[in-house]
Structures are given as C-alpha cells and as structure tokens.
PDB file of N, CA and C in Angstrom:
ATOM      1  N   UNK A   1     -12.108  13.975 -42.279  1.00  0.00           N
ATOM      2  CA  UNK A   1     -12.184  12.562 -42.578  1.00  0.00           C
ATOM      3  C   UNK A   1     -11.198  11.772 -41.726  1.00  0.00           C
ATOM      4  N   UNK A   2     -10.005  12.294 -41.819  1.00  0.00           N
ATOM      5  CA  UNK A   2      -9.241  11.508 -40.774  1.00  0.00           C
ATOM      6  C   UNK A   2      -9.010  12.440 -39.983  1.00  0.00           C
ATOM      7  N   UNK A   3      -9.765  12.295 -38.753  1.00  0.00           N
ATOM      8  CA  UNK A   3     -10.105  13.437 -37.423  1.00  0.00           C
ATOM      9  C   UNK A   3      -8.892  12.597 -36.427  1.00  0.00           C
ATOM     10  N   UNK A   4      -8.215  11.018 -36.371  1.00  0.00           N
ATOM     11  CA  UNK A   4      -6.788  11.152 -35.816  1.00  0.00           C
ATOM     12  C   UNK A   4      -5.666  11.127 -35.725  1.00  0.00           C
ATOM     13  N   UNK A   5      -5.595  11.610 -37.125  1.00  0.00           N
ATOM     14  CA  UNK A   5      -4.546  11.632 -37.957  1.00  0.00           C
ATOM     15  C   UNK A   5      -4.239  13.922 -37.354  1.00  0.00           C
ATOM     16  N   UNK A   6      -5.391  14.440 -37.960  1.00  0.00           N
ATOM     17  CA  UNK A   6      -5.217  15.898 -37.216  1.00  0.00           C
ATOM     18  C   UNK A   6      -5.518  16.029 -35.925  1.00  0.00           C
ATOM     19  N   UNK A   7      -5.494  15.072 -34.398  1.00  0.00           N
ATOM     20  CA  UNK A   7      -5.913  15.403 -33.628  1.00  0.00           C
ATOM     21  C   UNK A   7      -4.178  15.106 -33.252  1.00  0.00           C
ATOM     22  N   UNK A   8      -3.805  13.910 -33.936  1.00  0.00           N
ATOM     23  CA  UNK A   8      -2.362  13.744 -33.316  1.00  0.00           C
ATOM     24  C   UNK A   8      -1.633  14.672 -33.729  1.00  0.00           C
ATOM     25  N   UNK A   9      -1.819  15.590 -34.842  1.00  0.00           N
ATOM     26  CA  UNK A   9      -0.950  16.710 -35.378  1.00  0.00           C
ATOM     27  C   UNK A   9      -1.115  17.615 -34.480  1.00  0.00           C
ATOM     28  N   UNK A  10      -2.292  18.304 -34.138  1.00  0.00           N
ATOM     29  CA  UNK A  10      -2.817  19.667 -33.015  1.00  0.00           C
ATOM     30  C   UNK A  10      -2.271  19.219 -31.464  1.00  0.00           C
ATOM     31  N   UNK A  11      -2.361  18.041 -31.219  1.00  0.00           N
ATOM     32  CA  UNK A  11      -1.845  17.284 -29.928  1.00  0.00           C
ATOM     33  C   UNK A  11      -0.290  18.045 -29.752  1.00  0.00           C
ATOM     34  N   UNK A  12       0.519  17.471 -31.051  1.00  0.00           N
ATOM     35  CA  UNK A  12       1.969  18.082 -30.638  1.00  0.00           C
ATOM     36  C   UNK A  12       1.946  19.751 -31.011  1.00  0.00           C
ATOM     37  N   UNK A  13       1.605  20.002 -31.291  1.00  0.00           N
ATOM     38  CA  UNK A  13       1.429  21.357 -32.169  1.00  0.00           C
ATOM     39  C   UNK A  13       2.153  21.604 -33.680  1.00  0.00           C
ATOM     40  N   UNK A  14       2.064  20.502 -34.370  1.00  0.00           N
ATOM     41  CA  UNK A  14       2.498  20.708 -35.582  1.00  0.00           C
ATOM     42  C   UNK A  14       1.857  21.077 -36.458  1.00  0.00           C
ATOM     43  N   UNK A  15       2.141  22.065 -37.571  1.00  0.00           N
ATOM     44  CA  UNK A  15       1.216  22.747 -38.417  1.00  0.00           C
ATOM     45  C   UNK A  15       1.735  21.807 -39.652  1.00  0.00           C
ATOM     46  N   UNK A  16       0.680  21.946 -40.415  1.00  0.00           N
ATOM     47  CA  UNK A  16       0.339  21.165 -41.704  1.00  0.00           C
ATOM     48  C   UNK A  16       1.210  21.772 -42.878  1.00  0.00           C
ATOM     49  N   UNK A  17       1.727  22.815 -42.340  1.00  0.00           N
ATOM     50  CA  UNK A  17       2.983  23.330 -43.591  1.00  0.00           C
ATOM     51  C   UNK A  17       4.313  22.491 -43.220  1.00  0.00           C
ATOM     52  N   UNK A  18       4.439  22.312 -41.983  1.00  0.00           N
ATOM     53  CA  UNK A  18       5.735  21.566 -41.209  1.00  0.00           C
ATOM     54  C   UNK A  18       5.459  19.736 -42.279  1.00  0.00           C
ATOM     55  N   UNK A  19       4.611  19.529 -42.179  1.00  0.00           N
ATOM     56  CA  UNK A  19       4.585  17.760 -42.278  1.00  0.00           C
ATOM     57  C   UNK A  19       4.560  17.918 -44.136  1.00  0.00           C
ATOM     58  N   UNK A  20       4.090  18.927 -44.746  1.00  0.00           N
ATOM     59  CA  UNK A  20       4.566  19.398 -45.811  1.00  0.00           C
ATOM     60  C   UNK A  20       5.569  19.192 -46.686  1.00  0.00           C
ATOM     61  N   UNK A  21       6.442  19.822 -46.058  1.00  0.00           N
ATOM     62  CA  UNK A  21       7.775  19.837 -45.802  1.00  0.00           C
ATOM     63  C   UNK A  21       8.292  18.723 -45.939  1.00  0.00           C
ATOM     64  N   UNK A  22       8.168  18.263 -44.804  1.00  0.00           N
ATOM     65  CA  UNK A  22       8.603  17.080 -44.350  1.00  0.00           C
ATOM     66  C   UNK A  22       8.792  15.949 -45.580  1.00  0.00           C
ATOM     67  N   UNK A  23       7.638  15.941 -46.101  1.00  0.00           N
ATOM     68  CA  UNK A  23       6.680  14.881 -47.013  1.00  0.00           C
ATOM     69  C   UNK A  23       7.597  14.982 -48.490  1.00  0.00           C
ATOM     70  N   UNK A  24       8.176  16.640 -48.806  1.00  0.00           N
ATOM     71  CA  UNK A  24       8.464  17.339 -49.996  1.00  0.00           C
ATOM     72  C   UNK A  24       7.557  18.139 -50.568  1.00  0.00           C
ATOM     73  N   UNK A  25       6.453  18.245 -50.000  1.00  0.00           N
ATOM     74  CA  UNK A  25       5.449  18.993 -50.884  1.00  0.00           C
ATOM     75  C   UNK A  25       6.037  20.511 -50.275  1.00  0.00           C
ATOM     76  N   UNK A  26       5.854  21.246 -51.861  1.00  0.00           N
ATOM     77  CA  UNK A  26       6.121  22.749 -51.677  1.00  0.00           C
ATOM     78  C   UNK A  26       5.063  23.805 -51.248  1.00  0.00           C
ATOM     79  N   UNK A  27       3.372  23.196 -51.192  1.00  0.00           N
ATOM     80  CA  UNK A  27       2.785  23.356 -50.436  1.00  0.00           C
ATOM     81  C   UNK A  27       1.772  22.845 -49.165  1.00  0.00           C
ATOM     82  N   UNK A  28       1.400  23.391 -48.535  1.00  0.00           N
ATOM     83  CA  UNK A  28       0.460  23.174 -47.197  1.00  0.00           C
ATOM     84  C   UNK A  28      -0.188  22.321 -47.872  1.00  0.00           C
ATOM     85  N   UNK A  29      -0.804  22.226 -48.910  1.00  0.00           N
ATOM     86  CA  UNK A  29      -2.328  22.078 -49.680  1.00  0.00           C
ATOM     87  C   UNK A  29      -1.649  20.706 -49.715  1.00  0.00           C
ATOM     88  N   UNK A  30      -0.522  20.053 -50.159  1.00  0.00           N
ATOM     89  CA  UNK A  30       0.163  18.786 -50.642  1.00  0.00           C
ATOM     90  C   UNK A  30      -0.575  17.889 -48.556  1.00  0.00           C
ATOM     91  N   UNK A  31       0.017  18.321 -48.069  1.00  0.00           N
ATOM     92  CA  UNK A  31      -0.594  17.502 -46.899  1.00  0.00           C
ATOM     93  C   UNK A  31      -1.752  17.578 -46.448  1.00  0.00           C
ATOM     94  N   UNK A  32      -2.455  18.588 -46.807  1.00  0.00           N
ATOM     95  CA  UNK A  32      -3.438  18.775 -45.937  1.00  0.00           C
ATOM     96  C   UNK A  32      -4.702  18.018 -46.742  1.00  0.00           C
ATOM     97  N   UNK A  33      -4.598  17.703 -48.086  1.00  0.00           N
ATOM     98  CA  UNK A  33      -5.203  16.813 -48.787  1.00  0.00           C
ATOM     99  C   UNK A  33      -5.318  15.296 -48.311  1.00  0.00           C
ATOM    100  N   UNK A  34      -4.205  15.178 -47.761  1.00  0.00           N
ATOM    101  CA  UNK A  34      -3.765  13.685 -47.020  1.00  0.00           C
ATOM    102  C   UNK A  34      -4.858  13.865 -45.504  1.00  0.00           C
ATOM    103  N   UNK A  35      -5.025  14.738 -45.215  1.00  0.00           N
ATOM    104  CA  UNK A  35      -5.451  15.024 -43.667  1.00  0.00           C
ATOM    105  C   UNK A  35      -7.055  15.223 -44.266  1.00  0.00           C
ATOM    106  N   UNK A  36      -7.107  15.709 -45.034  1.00  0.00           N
ATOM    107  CA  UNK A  36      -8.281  15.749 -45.818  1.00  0.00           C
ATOM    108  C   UNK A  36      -9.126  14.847 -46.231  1.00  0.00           C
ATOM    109  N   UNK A  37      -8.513  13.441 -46.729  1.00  0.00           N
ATOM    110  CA  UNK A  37      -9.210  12.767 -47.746  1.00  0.00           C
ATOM    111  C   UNK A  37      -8.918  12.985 -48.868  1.00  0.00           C
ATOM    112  N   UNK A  38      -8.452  13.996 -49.203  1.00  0.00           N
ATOM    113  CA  UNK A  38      -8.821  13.834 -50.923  1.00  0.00           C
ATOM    114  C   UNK A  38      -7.480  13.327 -51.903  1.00  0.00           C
ATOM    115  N   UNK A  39      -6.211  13.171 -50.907  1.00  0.00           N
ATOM    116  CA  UNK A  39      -5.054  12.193 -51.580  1.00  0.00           C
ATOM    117  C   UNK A  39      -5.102  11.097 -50.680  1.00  0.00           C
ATOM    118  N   UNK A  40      -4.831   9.970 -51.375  1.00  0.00           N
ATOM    119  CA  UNK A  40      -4.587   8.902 -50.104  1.00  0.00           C
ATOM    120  C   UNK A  40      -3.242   8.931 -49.779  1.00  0.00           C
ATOM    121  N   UNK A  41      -3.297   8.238 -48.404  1.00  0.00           N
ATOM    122  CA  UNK A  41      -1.495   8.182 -47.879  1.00  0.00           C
ATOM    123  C   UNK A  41      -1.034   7.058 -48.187  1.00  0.00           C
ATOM    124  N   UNK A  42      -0.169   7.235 -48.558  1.00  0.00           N
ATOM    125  CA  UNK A  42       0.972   5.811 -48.989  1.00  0.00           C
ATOM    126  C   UNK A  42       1.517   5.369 -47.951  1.00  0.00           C
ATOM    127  N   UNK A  43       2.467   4.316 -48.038  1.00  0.00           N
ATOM    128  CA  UNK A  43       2.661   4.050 -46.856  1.00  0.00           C
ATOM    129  C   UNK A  43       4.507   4.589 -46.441  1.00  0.00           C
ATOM    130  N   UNK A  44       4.955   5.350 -47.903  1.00  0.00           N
ATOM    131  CA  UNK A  44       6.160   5.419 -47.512  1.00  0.00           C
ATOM    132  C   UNK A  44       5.816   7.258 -46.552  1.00  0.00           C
ATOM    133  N   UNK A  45       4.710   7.652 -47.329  1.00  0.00           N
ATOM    134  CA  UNK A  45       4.369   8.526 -46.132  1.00  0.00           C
ATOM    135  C   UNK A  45       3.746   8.337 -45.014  1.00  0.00           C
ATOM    136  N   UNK A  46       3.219   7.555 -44.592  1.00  0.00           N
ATOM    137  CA  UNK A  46       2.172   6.909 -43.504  1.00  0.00           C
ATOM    138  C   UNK A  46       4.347   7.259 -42.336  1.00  0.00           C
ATOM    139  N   UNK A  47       5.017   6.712 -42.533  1.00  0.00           N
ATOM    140  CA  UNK A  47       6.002   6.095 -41.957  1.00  0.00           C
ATOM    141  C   UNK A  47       7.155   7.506 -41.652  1.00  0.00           C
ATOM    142  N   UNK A  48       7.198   8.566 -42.533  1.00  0.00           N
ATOM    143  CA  UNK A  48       7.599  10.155 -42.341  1.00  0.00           C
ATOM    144  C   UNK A  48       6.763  10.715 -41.702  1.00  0.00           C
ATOM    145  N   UNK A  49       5.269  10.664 -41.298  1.00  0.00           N
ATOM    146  CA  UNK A  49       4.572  11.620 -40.586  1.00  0.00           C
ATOM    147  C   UNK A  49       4.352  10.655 -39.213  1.00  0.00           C
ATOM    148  N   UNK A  50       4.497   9.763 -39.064  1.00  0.00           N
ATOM    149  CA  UNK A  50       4.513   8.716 -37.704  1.00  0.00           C
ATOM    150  C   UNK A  50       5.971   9.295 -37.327  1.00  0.00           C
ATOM    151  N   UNK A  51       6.724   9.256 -37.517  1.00  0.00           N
ATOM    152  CA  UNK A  51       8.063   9.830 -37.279  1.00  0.00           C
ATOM    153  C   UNK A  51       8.333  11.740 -37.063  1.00  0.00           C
ATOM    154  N   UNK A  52       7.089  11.781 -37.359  1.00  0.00           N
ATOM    155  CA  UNK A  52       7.260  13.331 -37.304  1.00  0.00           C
ATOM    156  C   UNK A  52       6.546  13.712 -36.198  1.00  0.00           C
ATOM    157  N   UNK A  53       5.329  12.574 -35.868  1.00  0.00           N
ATOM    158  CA  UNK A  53       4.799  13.335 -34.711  1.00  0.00           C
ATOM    159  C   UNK A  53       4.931  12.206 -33.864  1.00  0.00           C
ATOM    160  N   UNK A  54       6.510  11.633 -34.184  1.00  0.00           N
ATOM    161  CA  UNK A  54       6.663  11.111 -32.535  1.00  0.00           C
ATOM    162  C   UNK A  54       5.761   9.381 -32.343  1.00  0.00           C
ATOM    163  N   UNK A  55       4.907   9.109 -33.074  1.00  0.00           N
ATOM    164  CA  UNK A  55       4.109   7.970 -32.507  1.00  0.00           C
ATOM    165  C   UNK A  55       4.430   6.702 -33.688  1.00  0.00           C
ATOM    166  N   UNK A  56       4.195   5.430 -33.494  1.00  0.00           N
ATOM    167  CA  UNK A  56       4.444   4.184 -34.273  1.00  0.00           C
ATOM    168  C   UNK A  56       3.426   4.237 -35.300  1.00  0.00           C
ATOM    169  N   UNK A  57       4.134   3.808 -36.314  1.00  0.00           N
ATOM    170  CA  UNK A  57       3.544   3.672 -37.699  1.00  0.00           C
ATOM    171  C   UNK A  57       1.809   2.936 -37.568  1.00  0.00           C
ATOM    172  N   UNK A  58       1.782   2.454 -36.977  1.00  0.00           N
ATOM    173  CA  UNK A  58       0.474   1.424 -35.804  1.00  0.00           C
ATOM    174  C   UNK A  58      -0.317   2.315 -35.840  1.00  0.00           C
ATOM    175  N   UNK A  59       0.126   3.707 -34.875  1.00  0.00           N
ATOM    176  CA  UNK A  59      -0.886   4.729 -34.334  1.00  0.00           C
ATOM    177  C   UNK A  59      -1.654   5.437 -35.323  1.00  0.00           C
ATOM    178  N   UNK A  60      -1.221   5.355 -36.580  1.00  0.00           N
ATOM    179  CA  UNK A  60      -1.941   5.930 -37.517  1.00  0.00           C
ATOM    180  C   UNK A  60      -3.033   4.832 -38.704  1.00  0.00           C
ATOM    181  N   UNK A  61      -2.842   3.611 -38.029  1.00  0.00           N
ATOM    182  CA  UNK A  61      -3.796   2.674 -39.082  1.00  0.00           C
ATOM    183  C   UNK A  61      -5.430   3.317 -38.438  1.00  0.00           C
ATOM    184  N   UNK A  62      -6.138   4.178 -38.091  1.00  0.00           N
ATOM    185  CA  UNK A  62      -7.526   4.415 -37.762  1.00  0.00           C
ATOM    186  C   UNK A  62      -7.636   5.347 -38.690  1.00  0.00           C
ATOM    187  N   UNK A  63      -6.086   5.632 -39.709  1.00  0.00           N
ATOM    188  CA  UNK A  63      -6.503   7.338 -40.287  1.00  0.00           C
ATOM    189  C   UNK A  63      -7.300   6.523 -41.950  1.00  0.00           C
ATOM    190  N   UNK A  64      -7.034   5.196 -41.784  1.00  0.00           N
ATOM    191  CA  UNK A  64      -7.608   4.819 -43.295  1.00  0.00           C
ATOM    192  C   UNK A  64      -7.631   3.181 -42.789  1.00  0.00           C
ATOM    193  N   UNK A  65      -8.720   2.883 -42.966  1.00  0.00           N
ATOM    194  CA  UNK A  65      -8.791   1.480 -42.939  1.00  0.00           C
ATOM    195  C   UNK A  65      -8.397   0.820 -44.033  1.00  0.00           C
ATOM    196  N   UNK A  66      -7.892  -0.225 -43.809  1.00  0.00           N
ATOM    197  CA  UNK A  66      -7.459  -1.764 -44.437  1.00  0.00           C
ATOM    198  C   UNK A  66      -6.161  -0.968 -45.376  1.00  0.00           C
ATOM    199  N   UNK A  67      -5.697   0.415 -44.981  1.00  0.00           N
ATOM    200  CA  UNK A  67      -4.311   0.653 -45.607  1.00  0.00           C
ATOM    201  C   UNK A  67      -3.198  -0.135 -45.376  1.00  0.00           C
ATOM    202  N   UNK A  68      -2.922  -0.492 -44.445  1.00  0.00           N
ATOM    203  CA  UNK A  68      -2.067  -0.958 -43.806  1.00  0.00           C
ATOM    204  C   UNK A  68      -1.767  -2.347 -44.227  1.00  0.00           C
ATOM    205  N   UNK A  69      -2.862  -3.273 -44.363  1.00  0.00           N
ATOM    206  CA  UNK A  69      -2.634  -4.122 -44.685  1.00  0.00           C
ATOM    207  C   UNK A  69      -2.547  -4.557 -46.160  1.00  0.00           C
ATOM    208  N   UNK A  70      -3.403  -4.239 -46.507  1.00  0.00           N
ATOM    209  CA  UNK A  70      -3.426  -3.778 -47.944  1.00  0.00           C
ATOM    210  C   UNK A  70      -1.903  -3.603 -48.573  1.00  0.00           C
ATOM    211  N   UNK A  71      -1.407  -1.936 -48.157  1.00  0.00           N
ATOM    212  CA  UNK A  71      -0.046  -1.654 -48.513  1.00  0.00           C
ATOM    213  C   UNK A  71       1.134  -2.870 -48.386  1.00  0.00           C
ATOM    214  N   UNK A  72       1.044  -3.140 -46.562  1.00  0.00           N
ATOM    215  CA  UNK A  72       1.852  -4.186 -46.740  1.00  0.00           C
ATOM    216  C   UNK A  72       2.219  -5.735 -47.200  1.00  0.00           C
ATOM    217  N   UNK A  73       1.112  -5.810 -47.313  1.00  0.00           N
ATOM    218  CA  UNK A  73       0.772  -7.242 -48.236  1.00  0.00           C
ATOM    219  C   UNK A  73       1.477  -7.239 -49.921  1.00  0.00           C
ATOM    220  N   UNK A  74       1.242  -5.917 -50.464  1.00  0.00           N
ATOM    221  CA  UNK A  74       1.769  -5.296 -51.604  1.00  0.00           C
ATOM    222  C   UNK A  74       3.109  -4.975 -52.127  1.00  0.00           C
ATOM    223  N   UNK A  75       3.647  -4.383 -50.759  1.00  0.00           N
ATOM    224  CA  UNK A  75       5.166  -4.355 -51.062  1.00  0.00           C
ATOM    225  C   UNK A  75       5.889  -5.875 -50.397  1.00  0.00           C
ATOM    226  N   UNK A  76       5.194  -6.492 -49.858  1.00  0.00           N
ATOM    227  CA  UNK A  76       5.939  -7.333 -49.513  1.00  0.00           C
ATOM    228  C   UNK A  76       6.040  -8.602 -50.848  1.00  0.00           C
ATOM    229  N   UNK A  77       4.792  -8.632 -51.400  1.00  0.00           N
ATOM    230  CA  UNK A  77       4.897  -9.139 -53.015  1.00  0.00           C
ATOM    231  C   UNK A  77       5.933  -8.932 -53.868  1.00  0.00           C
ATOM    232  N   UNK A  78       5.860  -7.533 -53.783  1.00  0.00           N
ATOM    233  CA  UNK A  78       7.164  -6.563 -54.652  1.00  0.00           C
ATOM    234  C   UNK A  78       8.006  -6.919 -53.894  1.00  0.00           C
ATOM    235  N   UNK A  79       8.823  -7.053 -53.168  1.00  0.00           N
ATOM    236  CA  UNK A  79       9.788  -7.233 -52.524  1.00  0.00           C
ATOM    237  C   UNK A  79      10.245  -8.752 -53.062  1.00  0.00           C
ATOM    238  N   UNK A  80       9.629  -9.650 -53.199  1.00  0.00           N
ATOM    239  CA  UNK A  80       9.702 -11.231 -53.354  1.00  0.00           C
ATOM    240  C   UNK A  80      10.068 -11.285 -54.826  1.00  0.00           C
ATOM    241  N   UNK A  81       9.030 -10.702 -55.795  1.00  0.00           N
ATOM    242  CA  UNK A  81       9.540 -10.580 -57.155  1.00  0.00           C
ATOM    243  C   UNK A  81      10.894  -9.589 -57.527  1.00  0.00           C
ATOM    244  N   UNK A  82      11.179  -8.906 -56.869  1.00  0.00           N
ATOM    245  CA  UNK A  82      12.785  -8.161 -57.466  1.00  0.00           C
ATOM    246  C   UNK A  82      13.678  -9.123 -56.990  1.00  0.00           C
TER     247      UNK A  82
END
C-alpha cells in the first residue's frame, strides 16, 4: 500500500526490525503494519522514520494522502488551545 514509503526503506537498506526499534515497537510486525496499511502513521512517527532514512518529513507525504495536512492542521489547533 505504501510502495514509497518501502522503496525508500530497501533504497538505504534498512530492515523493518531497525525502524521498529526506532519507533519503540518490540516487534517487526509494530512497523511493518505502518508499511503495510493496516496501522496508520502519525505524524510524531511520520518525523522518526524521515529521520531514519535520511529524507524530509515532505518525502514521505505520497505514503498517505491528506495526512499531512490533516495532522498538521490538528496539532496546530492543539497547540493554540493549551
């Protein structure tokens, strides 16, 4: 489902247990759901795996449409009300 979200992962050679990790999940299965489709990405992870493989938080808005804006429109609300 998101084919460049794993093309930028295989590009550097990072395995899906590494961004895992990364993320806190204690397993593979925790990211690879994200790479999958079947969890959505947030955006405080959208911003740890852009950082993990090296490219701007930008390069990954094709892995889910209208996330991006969406998300940030959202916290920036939250941000105004605290």
């Amino acid at each position: 489902m998101r084919k460049k979200l794993r093309q930028l992962r295989l590009e550097r050679g990072i395995s899906q247990t590494y961004l895992a990790k990364k993320l806190g999940y204690s397993h593979p299965s925790g990211y690879a759901n994200i790479e999958y489709g079947s969890n959505k990405l947030t955006l405080e992870n959208a911003f740890i795996i852009a950082d993990a493989l090296g490219v701007d938080v930008s390069d990954l808005r094709e892995t889910e449409p209208n996330f991006f804006e969406e998300n940030l429109h959202k916290e920036c609300n939250e941000q105004k009300s605290a």
